[in-house]
N, C-alpha and C. Protein backbone atom coordinates (compact mmCIF):
# COMPACT_ATOMS: atom_id res chain seq x y z
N UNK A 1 90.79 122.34 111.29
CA UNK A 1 91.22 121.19 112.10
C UNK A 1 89.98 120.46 112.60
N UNK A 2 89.57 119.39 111.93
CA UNK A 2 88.68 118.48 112.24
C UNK A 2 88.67 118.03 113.46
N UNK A 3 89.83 117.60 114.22
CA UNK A 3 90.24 117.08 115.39
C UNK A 3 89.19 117.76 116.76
N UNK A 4 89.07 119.30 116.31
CA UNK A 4 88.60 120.24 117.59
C UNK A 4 87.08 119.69 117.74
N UNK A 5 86.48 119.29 116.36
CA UNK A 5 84.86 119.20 116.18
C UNK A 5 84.78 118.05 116.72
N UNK A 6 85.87 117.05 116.79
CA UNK A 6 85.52 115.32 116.64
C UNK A 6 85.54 115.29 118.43
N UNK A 7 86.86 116.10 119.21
CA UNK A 7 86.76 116.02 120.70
C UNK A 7 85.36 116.85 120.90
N UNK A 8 85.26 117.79 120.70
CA UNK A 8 83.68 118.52 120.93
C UNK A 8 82.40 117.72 121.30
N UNK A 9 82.51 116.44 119.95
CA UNK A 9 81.56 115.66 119.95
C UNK A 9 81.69 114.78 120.55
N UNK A 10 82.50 114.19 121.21
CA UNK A 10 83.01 112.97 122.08
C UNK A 10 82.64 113.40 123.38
N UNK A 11 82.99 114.70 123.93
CA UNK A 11 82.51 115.54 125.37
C UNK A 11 81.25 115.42 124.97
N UNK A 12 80.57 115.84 124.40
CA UNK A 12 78.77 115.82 124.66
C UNK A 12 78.45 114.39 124.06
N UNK A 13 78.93 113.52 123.70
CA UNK A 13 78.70 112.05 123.75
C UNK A 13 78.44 111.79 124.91
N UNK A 14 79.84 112.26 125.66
CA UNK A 14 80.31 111.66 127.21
C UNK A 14 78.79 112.28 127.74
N UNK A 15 78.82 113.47 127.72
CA UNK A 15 77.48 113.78 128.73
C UNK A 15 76.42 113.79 129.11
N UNK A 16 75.83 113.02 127.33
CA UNK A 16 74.79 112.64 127.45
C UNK A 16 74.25 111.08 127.72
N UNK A 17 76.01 110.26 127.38
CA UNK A 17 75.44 108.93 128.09
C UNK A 17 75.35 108.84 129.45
N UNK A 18 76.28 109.75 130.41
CA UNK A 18 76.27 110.08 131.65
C UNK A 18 75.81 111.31 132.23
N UNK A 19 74.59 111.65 131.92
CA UNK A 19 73.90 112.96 132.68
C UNK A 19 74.06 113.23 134.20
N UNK A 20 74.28 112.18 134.86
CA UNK A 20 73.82 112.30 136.29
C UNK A 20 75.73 112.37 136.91
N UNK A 21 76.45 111.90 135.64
CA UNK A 21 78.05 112.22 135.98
C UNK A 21 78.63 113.59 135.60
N UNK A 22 79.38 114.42 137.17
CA UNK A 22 79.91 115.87 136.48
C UNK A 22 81.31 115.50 135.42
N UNK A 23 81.43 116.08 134.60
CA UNK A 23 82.92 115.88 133.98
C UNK A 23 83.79 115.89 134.68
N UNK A 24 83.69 116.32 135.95
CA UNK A 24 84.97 116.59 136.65
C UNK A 24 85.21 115.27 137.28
N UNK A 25 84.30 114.16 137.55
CA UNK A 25 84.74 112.36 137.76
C UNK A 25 84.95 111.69 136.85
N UNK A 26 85.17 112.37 135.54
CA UNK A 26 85.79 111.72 134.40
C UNK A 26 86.98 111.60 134.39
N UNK A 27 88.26 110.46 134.57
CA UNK A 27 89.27 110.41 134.80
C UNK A 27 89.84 109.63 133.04
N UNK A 28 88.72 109.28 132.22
CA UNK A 28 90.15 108.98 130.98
C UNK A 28 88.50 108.35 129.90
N UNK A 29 88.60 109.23 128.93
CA UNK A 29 88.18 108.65 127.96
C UNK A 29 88.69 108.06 126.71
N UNK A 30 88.34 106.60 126.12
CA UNK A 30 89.27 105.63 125.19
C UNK A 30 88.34 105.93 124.12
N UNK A 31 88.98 106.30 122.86
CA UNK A 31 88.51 106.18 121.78
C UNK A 31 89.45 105.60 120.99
N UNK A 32 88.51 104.64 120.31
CA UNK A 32 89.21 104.02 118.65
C UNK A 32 88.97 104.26 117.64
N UNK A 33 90.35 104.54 117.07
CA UNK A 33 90.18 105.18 115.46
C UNK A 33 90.73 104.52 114.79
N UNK A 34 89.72 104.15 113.64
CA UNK A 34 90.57 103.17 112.53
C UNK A 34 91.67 103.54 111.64
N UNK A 35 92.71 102.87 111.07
CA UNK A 35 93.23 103.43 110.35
C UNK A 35 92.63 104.39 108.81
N UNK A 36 91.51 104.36 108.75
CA UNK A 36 90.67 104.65 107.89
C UNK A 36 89.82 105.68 107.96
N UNK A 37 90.15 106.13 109.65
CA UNK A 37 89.42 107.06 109.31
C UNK A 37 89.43 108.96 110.02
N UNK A 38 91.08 108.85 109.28
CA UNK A 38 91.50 110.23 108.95
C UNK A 38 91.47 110.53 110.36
N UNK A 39 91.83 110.30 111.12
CA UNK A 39 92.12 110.96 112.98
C UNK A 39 93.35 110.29 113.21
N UNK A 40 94.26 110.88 113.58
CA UNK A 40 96.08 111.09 113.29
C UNK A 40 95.64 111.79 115.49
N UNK A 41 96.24 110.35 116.49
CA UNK A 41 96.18 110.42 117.48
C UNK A 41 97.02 111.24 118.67
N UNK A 42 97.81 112.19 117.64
CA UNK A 42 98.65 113.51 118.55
C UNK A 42 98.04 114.76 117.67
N UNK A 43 97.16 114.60 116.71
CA UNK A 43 96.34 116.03 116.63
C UNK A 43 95.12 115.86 117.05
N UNK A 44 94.53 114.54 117.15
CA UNK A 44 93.25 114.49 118.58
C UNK A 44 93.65 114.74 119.59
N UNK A 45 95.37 114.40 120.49
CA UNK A 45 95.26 114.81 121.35
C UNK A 45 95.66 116.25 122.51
N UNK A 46 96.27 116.78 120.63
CA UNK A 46 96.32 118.17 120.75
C UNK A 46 94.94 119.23 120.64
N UNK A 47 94.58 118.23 120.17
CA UNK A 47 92.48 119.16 120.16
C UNK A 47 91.93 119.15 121.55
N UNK A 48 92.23 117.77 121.88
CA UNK A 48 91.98 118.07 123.10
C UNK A 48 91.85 118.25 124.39
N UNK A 49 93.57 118.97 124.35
CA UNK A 49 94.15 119.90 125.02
C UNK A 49 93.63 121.09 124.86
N UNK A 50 93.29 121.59 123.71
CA UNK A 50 92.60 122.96 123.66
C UNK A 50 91.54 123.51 123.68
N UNK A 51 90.65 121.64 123.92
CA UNK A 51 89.27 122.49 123.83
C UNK A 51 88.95 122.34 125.82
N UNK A 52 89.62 121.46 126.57
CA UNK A 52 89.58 121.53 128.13
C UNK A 52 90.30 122.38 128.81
N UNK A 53 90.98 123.26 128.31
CA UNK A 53 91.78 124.13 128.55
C UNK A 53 90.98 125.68 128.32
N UNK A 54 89.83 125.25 127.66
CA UNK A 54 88.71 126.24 128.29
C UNK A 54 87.81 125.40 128.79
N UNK A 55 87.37 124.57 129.60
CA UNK A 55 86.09 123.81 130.01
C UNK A 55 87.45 123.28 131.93
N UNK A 56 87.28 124.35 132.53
CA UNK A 56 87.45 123.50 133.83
C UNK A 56 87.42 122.36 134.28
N UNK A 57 86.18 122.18 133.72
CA UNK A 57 85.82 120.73 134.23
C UNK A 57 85.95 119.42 133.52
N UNK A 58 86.51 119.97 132.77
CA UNK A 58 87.84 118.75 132.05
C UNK A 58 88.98 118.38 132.29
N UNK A 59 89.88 118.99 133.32
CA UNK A 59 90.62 119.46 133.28
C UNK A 59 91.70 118.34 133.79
N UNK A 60 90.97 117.49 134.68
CA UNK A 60 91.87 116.12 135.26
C UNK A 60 91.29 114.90 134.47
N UNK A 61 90.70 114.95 133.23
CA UNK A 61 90.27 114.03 132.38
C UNK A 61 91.71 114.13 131.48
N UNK A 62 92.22 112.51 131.27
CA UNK A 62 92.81 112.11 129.93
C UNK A 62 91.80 112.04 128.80
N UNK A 63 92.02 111.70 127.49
CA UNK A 63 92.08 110.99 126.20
C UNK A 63 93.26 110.29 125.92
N UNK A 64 92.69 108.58 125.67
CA UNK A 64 93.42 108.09 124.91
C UNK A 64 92.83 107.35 123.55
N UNK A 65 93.58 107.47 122.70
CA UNK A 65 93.41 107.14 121.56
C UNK A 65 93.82 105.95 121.01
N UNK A 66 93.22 104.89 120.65
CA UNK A 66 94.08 103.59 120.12
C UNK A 66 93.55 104.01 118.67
N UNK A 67 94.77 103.33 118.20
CA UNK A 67 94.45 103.09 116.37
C UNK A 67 94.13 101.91 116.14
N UNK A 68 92.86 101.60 115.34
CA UNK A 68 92.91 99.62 114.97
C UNK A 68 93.27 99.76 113.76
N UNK A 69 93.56 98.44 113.25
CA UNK A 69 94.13 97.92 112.05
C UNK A 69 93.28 97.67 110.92
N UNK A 70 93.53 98.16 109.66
CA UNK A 70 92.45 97.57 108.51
C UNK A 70 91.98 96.12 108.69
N UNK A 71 91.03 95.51 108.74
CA UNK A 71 90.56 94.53 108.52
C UNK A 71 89.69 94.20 107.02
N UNK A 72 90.18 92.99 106.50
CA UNK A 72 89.14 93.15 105.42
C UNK A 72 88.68 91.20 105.57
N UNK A 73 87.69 91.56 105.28
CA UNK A 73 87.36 89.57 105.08
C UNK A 73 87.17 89.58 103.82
N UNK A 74 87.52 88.66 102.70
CA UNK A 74 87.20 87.97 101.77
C UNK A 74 85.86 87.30 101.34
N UNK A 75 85.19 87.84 100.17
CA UNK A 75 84.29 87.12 99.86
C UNK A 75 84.24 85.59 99.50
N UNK A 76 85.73 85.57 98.93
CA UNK A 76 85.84 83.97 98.18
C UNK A 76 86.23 82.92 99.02
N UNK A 77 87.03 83.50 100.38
CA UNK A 77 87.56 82.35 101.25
C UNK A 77 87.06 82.62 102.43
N UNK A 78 86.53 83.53 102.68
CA UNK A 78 85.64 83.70 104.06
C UNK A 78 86.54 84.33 105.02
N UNK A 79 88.22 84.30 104.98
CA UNK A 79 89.23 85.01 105.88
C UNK A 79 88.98 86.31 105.86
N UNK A 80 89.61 86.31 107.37
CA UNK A 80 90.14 87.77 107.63
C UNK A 80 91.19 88.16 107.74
N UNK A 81 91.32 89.55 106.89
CA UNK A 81 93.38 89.87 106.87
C UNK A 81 93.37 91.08 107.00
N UNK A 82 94.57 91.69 108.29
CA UNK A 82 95.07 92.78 108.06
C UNK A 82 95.42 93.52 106.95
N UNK A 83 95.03 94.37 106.35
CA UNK A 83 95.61 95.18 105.43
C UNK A 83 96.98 96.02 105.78
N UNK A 84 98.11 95.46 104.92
CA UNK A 84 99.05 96.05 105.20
C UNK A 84 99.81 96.92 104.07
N UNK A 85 100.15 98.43 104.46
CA UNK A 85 100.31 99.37 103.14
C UNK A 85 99.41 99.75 102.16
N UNK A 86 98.06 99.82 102.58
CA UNK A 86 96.78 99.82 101.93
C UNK A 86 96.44 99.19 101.02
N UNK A 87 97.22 98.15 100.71
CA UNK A 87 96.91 96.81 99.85
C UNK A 87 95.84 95.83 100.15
N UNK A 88 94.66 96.42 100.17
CA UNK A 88 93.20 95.34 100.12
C UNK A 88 93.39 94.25 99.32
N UNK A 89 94.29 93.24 99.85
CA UNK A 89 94.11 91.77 99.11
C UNK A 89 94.59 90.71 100.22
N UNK A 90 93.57 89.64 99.96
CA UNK A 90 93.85 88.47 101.18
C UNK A 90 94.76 87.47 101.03
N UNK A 91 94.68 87.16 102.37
CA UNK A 91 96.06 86.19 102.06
C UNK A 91 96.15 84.80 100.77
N UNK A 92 94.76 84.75 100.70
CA UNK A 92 94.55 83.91 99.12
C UNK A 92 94.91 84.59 98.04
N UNK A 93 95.05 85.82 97.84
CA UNK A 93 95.63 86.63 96.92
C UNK A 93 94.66 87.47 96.30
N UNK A 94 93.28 86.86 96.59
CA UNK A 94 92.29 87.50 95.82
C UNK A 94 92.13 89.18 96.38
N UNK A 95 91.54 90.56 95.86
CA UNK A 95 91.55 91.38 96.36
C UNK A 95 89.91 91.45 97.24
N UNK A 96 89.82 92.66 98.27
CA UNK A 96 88.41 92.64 98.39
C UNK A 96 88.50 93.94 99.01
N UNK A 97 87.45 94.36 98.93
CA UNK A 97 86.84 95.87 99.90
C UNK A 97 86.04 95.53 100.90
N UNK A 98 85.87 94.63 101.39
CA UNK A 98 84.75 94.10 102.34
C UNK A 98 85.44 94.69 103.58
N UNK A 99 85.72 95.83 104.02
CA UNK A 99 85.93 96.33 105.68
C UNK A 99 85.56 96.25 106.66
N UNK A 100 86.20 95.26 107.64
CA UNK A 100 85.61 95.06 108.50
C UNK A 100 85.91 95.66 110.14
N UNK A 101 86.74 96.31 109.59
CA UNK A 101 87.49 97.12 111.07
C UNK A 101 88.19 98.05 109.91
N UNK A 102 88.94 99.71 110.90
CA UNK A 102 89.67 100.24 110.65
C UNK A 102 88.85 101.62 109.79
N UNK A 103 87.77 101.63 109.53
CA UNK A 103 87.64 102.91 109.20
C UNK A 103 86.43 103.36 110.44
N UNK A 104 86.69 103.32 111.76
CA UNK A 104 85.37 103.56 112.82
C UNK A 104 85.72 104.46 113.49
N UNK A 105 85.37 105.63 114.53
CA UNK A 105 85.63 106.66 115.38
C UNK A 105 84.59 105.95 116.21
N UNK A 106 85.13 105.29 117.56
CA UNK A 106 84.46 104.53 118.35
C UNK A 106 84.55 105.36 119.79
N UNK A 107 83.81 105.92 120.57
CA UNK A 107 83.62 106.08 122.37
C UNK A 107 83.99 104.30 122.10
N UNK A 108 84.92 104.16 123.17
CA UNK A 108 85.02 102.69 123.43
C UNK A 108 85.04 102.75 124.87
N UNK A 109 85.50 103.56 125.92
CA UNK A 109 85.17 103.29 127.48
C UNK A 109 85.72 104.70 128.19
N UNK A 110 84.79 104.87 128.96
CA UNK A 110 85.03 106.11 129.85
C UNK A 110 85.38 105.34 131.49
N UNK A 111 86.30 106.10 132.10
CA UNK A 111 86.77 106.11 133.14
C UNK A 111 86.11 106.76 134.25
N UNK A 112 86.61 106.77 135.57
CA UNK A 112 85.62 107.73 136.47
C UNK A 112 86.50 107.54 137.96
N UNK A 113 86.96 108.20 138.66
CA UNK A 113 87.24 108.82 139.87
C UNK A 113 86.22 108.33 140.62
């Protein structure tokens, strides 16, 4: 379960951008996960349930998880389009791989008491 390693690394993210903060004034950390990139947001937040459930001082900290949407821009028309049903093609019809959102595991904002 990938999920346990990815919260693991998000807690010592948290601690090393905030050294001088105890975990225990951590009231909600936001992470974004692209659709792209394999983190399914009730087995992150079953990871981590189990990894603060030994760490005390996690213990009144949330996780929340947003999912973003494939983004792809077009080389030929310069747009940007949701990818919908993993169909990489723009609304001009042309296809593209150019990703511009949706495959990222982002710290996006920590909270604090």
């Amino acid at each position: 379960m990938h999920e346990i390693y990815l919260v693991q690394n998000v807690l010592r993210t948290v601690e090393e951008l905030f050294p001088d903060t105890p975990p225990e004034k951590i009231k909600c950390i936001h992470v974004r996960a692209g659709e792209l990139s394999n983190v399914q947001p009730i087995l992150m937040q079953n990871a981590f349930q189990a990894v603060v459930q030994d760490d005390a001082r996690y213990q009144r900290t949330k996780l929340k998880v947003e999912v973003t949407p494939i983004l792809i821009q077009c080389s030929a028309c310069g747009k940007t389009t949701q990818v919908r049903n993993y169909t990489f093609v723009c609304e001009c019809g042309r296809p593209s791989k150019n990703i511009i959102q949706g495959d990222e595991l982002q710290l996006h904002d920590v909270e604090f008491y």
